[in-house]
C-alpha atoms as a PDB file:
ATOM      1  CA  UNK A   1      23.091  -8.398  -9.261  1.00  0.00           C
ATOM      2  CA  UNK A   2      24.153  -6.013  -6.455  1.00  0.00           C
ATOM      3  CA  UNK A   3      22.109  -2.758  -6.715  1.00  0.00           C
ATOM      4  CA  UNK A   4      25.210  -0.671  -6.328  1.00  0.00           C
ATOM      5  CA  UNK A   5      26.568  -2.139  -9.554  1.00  0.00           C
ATOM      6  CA  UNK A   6      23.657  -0.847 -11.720  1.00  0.00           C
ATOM      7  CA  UNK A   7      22.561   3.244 -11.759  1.00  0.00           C
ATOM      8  CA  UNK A   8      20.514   2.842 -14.143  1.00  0.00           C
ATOM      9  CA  UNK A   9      17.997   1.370 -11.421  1.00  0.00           C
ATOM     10  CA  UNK A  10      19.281   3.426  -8.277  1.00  0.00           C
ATOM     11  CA  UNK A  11      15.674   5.311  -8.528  1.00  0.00           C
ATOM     12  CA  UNK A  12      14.007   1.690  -8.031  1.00  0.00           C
ATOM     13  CA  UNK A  13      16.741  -0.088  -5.382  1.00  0.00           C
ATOM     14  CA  UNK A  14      15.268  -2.567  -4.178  1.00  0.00           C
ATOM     15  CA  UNK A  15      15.584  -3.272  -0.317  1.00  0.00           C
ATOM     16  CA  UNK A  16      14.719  -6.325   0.015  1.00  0.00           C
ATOM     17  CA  UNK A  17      13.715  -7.912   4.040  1.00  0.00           C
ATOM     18  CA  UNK A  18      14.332  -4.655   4.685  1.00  0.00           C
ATOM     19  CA  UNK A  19      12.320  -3.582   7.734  1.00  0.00           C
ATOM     20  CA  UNK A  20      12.156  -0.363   9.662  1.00  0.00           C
ATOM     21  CA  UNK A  21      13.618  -0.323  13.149  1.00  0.00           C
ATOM     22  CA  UNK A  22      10.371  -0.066  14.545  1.00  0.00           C
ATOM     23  CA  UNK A  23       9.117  -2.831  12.830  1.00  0.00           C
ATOM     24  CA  UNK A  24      11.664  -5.095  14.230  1.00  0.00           C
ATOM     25  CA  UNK A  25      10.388  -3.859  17.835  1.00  0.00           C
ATOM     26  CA  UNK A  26       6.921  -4.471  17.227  1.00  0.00           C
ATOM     27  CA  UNK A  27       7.826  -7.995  16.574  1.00  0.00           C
ATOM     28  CA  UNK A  28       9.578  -8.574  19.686  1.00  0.00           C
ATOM     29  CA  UNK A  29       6.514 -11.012  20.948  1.00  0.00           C
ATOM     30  CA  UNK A  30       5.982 -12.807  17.947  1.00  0.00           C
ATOM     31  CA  UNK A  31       7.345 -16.809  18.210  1.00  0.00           C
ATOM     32  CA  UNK A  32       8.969 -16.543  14.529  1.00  0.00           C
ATOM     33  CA  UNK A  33      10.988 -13.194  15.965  1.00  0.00           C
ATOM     34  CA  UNK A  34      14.592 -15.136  15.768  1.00  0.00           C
ATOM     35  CA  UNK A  35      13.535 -15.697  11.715  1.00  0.00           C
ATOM     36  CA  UNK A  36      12.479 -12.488  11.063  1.00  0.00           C
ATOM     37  CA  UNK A  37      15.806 -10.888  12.734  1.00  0.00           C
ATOM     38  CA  UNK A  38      17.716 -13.344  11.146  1.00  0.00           C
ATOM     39  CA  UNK A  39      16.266 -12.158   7.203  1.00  0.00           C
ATOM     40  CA  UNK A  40      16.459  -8.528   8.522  1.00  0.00           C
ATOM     41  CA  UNK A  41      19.806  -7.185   8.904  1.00  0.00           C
ATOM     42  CA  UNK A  42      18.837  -3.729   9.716  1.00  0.00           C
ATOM     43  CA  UNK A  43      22.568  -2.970  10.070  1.00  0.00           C
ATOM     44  CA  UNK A  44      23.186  -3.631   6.752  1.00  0.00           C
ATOM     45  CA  UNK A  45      22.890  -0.906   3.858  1.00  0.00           C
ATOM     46  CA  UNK A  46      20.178  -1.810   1.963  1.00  0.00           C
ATOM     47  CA  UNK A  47      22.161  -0.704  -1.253  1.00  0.00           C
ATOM     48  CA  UNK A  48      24.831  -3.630  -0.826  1.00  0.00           C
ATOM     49  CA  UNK A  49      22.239  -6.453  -0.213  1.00  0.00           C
ATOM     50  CA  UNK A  50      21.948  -8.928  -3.242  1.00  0.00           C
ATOM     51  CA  UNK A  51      18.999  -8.300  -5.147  1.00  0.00           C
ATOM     52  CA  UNK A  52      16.719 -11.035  -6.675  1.00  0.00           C
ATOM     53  CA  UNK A  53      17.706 -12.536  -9.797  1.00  0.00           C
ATOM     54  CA  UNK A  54      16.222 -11.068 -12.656  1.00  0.00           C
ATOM     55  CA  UNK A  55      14.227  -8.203 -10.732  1.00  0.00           C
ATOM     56  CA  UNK A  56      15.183  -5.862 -12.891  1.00  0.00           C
ATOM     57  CA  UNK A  57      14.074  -7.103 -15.839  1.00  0.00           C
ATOM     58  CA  UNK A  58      10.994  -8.256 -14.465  1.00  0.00           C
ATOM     59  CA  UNK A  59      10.157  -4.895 -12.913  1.00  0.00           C
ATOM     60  CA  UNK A  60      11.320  -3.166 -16.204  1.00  0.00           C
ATOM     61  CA  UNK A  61       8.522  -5.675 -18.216  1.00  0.00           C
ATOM     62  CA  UNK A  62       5.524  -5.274 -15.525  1.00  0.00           C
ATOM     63  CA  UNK A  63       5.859  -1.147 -15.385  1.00  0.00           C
ATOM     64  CA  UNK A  64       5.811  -1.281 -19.774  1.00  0.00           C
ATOM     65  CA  UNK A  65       2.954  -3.724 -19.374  1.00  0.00           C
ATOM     66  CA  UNK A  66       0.830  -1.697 -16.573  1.00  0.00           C
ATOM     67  CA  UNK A  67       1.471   1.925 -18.723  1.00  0.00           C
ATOM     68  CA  UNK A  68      -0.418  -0.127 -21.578  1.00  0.00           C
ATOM     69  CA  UNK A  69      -3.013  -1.981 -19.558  1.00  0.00           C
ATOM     70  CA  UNK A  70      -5.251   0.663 -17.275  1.00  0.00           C
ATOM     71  CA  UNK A  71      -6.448  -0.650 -13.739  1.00  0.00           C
ATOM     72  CA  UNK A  72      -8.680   0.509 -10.925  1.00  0.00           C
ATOM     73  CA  UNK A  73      -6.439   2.106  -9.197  1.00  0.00           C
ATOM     74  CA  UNK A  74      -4.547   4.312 -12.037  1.00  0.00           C
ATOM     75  CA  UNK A  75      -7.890   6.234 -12.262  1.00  0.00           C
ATOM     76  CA  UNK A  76      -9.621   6.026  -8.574  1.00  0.00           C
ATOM     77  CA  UNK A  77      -6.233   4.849  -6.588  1.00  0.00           C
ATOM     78  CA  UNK A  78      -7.259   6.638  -2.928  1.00  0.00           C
ATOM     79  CA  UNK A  79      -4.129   8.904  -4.027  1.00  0.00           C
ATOM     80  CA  UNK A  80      -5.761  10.131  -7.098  1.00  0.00           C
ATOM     81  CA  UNK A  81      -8.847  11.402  -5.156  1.00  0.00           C
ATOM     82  CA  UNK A  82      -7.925  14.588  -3.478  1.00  0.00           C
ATOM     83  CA  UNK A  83      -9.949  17.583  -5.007  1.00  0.00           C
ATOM     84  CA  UNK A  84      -6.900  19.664  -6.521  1.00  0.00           C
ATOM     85  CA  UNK A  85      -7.994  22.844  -7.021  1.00  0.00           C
ATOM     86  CA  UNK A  86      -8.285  22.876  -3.110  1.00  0.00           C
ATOM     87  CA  UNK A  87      -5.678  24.057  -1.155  1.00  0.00           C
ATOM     88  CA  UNK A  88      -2.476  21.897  -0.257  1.00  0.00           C
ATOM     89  CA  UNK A  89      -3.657  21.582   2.984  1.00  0.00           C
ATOM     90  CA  UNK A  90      -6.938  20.513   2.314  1.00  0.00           C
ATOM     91  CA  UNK A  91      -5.438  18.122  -0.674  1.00  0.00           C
ATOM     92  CA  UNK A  92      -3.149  16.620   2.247  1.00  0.00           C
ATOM     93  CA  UNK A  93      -5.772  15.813   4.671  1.00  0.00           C
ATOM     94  CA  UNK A  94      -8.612  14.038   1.513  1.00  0.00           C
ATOM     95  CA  UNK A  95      -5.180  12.325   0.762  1.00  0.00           C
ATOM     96  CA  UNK A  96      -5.291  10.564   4.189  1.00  0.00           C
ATOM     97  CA  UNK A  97      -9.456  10.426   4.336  1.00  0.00           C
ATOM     98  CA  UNK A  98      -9.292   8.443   1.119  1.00  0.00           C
ATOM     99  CA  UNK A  99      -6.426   6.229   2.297  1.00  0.00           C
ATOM    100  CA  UNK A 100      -8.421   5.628   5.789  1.00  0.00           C
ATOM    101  CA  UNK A 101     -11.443   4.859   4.134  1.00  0.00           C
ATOM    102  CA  UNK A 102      -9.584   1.960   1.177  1.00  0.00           C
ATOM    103  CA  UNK A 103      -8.935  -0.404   4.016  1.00  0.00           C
ATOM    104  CA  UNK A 104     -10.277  -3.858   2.865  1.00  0.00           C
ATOM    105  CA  UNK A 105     -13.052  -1.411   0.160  1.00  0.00           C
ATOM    106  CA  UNK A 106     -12.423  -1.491  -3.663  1.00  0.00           C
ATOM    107  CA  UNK A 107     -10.801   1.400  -5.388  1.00  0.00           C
ATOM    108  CA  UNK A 108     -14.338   2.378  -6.794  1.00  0.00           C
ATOM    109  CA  UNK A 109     -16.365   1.656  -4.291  1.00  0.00           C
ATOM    110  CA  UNK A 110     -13.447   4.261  -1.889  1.00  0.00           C
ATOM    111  CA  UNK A 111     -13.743   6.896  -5.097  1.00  0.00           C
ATOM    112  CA  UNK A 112     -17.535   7.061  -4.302  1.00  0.00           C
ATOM    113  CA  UNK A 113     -16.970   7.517  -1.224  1.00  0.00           C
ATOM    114  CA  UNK A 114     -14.742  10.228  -1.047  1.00  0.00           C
ATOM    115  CA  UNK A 115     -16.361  12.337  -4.215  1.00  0.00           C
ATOM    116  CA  UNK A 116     -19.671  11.807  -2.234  1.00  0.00           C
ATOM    117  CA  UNK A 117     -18.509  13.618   0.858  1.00  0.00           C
ATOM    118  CA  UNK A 118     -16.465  15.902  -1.503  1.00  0.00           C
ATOM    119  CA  UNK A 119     -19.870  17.354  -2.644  1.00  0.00           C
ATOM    120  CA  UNK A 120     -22.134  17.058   0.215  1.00  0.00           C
ATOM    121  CA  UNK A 121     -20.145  18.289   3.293  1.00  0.00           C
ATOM    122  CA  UNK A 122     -20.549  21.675   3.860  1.00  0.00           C
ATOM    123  CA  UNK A 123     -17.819  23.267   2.705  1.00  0.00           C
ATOM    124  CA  UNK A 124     -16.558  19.913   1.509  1.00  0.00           C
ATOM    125  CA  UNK A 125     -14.274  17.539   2.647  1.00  0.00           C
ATOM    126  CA  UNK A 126     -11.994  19.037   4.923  1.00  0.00           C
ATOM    127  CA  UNK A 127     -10.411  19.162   8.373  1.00  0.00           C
ATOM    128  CA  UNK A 128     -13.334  21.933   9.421  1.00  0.00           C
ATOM    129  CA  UNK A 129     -16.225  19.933   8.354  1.00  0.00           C
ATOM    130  CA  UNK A 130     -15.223  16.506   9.802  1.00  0.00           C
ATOM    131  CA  UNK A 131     -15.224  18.128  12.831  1.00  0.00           C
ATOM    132  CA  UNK A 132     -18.828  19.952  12.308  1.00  0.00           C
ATOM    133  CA  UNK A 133     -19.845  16.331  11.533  1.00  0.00           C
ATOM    134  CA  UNK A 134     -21.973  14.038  13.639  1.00  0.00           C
ATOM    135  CA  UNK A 135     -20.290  10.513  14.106  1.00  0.00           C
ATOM    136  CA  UNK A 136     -23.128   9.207  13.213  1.00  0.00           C
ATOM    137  CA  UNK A 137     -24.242  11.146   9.641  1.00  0.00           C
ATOM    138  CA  UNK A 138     -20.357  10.613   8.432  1.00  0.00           C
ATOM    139  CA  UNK A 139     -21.001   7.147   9.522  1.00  0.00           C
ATOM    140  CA  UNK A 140     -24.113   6.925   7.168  1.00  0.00           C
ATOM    141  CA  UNK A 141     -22.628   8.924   4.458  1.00  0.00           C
ATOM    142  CA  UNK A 142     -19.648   6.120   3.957  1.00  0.00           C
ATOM    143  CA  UNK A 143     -21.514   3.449   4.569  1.00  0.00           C
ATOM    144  CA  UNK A 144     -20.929   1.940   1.472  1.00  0.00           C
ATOM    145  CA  UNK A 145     -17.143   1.140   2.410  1.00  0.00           C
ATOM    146  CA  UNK A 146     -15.613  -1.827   4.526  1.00  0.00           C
ATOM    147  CA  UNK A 147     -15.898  -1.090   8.454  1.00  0.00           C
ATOM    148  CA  UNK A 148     -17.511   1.529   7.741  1.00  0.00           C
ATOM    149  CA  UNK A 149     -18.551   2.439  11.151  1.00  0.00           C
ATOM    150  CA  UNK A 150     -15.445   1.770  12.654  1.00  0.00           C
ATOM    151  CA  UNK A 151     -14.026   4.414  10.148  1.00  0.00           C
ATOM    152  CA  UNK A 152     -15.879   7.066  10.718  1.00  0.00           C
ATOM    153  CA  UNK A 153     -14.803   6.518  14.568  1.00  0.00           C
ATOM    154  CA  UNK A 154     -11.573   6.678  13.186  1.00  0.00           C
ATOM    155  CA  UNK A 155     -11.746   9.316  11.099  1.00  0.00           C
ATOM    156  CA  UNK A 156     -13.513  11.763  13.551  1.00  0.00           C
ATOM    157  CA  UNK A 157     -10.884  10.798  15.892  1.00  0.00           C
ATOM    158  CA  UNK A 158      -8.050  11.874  14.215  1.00  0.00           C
ATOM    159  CA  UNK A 159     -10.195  14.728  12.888  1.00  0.00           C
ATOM    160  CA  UNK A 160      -9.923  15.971  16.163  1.00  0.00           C
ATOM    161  CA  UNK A 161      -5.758  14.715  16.998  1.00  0.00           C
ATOM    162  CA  UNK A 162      -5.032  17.010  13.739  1.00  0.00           C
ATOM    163  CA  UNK A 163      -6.661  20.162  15.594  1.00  0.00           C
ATOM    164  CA  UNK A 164      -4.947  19.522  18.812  1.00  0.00           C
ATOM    165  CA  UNK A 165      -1.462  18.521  17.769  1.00  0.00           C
ATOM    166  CA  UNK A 166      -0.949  19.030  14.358  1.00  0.00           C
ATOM    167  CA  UNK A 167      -2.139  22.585  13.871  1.00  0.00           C
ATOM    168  CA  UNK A 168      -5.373  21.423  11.734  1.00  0.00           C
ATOM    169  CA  UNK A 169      -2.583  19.731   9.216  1.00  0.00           C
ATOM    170  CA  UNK A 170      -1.264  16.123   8.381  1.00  0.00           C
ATOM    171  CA  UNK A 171       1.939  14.568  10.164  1.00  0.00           C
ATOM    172  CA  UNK A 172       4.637  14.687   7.533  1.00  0.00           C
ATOM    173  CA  UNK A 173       6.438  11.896   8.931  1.00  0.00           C
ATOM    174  CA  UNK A 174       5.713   7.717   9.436  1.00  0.00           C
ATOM    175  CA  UNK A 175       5.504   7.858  13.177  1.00  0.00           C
ATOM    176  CA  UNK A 176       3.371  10.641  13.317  1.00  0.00           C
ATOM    177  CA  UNK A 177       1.045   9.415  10.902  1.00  0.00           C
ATOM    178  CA  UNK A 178       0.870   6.184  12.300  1.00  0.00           C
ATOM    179  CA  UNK A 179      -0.090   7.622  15.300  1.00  0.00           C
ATOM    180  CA  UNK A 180      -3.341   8.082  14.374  1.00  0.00           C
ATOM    181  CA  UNK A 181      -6.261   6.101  15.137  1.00  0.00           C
ATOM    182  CA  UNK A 182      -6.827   3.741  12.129  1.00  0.00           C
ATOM    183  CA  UNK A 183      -3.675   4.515   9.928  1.00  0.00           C
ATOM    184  CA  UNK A 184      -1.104   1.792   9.647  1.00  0.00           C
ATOM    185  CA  UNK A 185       2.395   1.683   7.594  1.00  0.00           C
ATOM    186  CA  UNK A 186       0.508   1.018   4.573  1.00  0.00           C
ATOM    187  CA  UNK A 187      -1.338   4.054   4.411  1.00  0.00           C
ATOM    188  CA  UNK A 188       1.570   6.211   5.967  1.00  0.00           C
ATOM    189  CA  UNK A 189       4.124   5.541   3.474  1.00  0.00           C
ATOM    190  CA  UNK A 190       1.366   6.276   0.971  1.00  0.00           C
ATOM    191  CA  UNK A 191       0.427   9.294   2.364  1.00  0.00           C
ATOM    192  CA  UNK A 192       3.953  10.707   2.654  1.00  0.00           C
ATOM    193  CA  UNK A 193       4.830   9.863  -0.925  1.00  0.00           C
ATOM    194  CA  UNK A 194       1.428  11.617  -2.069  1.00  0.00           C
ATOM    195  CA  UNK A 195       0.526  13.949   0.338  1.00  0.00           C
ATOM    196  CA  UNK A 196       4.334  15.200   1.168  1.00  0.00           C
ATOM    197  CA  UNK A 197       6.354  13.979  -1.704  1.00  0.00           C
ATOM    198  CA  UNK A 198       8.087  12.139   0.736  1.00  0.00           C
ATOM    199  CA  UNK A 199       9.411   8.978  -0.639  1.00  0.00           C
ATOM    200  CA  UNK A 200      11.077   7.140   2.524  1.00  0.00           C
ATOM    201  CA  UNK A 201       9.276   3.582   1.967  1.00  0.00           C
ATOM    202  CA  UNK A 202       6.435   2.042   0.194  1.00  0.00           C
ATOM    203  CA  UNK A 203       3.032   1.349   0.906  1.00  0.00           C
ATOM    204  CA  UNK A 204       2.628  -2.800   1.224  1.00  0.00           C
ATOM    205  CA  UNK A 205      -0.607  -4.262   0.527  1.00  0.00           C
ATOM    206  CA  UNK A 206      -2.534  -7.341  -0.293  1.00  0.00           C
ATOM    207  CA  UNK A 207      -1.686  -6.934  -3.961  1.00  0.00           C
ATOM    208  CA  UNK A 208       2.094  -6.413  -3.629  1.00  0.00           C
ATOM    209  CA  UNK A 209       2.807  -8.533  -1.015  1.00  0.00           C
ATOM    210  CA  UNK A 210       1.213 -11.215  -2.856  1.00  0.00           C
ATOM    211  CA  UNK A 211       3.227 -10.490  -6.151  1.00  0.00           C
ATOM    212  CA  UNK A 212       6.245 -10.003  -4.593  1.00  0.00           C
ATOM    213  CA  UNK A 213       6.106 -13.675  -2.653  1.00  0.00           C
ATOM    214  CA  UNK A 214       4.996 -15.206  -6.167  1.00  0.00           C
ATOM    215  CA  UNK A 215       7.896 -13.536  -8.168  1.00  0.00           C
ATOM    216  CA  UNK A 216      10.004 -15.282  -5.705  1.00  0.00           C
ATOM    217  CA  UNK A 217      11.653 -11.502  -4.741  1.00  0.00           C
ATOM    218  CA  UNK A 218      10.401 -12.313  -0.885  1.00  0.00           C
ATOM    219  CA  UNK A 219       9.773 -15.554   1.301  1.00  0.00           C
ATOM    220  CA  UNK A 220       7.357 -13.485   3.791  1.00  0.00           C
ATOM    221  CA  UNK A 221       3.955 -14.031   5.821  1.00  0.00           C
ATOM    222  CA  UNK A 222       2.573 -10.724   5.872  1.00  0.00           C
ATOM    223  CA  UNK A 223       2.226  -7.445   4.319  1.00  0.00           C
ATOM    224  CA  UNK A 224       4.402  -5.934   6.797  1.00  0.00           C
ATOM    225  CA  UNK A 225       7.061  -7.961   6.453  1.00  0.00           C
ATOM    226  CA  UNK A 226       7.211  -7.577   2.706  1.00  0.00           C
ATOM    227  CA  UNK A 227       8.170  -3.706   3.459  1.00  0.00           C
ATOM    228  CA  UNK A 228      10.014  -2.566   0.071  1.00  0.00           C
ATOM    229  CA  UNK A 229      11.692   0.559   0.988  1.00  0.00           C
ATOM    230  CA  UNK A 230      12.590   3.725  -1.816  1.00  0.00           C
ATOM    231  CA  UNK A 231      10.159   2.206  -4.201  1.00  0.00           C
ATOM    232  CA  UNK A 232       7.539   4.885  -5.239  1.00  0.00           C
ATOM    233  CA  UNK A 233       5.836   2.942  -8.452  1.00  0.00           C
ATOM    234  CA  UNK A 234       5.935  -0.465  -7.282  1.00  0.00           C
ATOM    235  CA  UNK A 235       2.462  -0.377  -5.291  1.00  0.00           C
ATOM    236  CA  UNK A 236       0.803   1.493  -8.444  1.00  0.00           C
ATOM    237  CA  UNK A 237       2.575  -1.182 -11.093  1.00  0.00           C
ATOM    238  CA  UNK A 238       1.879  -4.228  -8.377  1.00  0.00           C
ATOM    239  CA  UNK A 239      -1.611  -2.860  -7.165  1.00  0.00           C
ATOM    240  CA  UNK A 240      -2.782  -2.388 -11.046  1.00  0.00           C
ATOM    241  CA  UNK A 241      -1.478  -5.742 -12.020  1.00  0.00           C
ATOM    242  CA  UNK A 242      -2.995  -7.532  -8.806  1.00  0.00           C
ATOM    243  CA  UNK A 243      -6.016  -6.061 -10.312  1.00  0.00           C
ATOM    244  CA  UNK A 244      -6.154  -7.276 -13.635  1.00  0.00           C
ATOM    245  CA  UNK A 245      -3.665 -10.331 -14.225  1.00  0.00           C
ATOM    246  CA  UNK A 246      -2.033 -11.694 -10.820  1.00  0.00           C
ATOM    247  CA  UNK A 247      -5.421 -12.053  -9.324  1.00  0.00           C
ATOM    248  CA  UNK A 248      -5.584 -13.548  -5.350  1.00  0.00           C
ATOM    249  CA  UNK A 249      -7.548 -16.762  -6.960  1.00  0.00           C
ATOM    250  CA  UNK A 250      -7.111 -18.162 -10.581  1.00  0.00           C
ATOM    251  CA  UNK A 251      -4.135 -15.684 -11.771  1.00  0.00           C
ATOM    252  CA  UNK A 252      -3.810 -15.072 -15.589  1.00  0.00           C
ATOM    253  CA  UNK A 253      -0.384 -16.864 -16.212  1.00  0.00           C
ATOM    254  CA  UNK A 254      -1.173 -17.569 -19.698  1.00  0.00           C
ATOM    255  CA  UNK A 255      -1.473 -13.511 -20.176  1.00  0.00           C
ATOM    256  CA  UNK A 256       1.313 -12.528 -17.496  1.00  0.00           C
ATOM    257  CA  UNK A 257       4.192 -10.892 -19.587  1.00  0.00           C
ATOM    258  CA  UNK A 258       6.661 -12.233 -16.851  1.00  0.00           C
ATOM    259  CA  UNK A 259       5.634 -16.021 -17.194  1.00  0.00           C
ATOM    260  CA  UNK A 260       9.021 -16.954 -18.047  1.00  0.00           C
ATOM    261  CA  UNK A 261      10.356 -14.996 -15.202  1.00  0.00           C
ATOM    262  CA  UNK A 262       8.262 -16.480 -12.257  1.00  0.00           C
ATOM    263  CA  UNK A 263       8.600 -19.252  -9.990  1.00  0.00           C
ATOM    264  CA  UNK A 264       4.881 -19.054  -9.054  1.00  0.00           C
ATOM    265  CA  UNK A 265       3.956 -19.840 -12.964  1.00  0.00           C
ATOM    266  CA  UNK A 266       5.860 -22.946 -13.150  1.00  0.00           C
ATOM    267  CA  UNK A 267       4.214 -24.405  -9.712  1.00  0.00           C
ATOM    268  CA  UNK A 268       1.149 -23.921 -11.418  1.00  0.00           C
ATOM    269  CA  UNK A 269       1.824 -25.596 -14.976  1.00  0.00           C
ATOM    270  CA  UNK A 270       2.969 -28.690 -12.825  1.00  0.00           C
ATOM    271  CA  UNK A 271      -0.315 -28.347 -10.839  1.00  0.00           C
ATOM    272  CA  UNK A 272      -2.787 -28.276 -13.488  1.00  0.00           C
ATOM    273  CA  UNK A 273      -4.924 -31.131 -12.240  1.00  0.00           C
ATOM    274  CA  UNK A 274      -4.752 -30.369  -8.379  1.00  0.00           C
ATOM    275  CA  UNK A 275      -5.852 -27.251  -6.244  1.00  0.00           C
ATOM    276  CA  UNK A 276      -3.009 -25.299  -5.977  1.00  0.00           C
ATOM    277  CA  UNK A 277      -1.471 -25.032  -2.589  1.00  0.00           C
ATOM    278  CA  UNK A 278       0.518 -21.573  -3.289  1.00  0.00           C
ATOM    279  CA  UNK A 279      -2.395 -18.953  -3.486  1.00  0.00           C
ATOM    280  CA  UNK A 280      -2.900 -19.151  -0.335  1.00  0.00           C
ATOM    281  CA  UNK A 281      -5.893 -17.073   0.865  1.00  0.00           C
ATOM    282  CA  UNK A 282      -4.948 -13.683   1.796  1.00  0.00           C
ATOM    283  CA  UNK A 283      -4.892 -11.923   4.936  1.00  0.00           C
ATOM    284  CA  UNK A 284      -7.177  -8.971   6.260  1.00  0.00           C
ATOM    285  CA  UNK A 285      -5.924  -5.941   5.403  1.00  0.00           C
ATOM    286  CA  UNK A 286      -3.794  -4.231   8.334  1.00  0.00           C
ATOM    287  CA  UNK A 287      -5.464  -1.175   9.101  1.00  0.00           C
END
């Protein structure tokens, strides 16, 4: 079904092996480069590629079942953790602390994080008081997160990019944001949809790339790869379900509301006396 046929779904189009310019030229040195290009027409609009069969419905079916079954990240989702009686600036730059400091961490171990610093920074967690802060004590105060120490490098380095370039305030567009030290397309599209109510692609991780690749709605490697653009509530509905029925190892297919629907739930009913080859382990988180 061609997306330009349907306006009922415009507001969800999905662009399927879509991929940013930029991405393309980032993968100028990989071997599979001719592939990729090849399942990429960036030349094409994205509105009269041919969708997967059935996406709609499925997509329709997984966003009922996620408003009716709560996850992780509908309550402590990095983009849920800005303090909002704060000002919009300040909201914008927790936004992209919270985001910097989910890399490869749970949701609740990140919403710790973040409400910890929220209360015990002076003057709480903003531009001003990341920069006040000793590598070191930040270092030790978010220590309960992934990497931790190579975050707080991170984050008091763009701390002090946001000063110097920025005016004390977040980029408000992909390239800037990805110029920081630490932030990847992942959390840029994020923070741009949350942060600037800028919806120009979404945020691709573990958890939707996955999905996606099991649906059958992409044949793709990485994350990256599996960029979905002008979808704002597919990482939520993807993310949540990830969470608490597609899961990495041992998915609930005899729960999933889209059983019928997906490829990846047939492979397994024919596989129910061998180790399944599909679920592949995942990949480290880009950062």
């Amino acid at each position: 079904m061609s997306l330009r046929r349907s306006s009922r779904h415009t507001s969800h189009a999905v662009d399927i092996a879509i991929t940013k310019k930029r991405s393309i030229t980032k993968a100028k040195s990989s071997p599979n480069v001719k592939k990729v290009k090849k399942e990429l027409d960036i030349d094409s609009n994205p509105l009269q590629q041919q969708a997967p069969k059935d996406w709609d419905i499925v997509y329709d079916i997984l966003e009922t079942y996620r408003k009716a079954h709560k996850a992780a990240v509908d309550t402590m989702g990095c983009e849920r953790l800005a303090d909002r009686t704060s000002s919009p600036k300040v909201q914008r730059f927790q936004t992209l602390v919270s985001l910097m400091l989910s890399a490869q961490t749970k949701d609740t171990v990140t919403s710790a994080a973040v409400i910890k610093l929220q209360k015990e920074l002076e003057g709480g967690l903003c531009l001003e008081s990341i920069l006040r802060l000793d590598e070191v004590v930040l270092d030790d105060m978010i220590r309960s997160v992934g990497f931790h120490t190579k975050k707080a490098s991170y984050i008091k380095r763009t701390a002090e990019i946001l000063r110097d370039r920025f005016d004390g305030d977040i980029p408000d567009t992909i390239d800037g944001l990805t110029s920081l030290p630490g932030v990847g397309p992942k959390m840029g599209y994020l923070t741009l949809q949350v942060a600037w109510n800028k919806n120009l692609g979404i945020g691709v991780d573990v958890h939707v790339h996955r999905i996606a690749n099991r649906l059958g709605w992409v044949k793709t490697k990485t994350p990256e790869e599996t960029r979905l653009d002008k979808w704002r509530n597919i990482n939520p509905i993807l993310v949540g379900f990830g969470q608490i029925v597609c899961l990495p190892r041992g998915p609930l297919c005899h729960t999933c509301p889209v059983r019928a629907y997906c490829p990846s739930a047939e492979i397994k009913v024919k596989k129910t006396e061998t180790k399944s080859v599909y679920f592949k382990k995942e990949e480290e988180l880009e950062w």
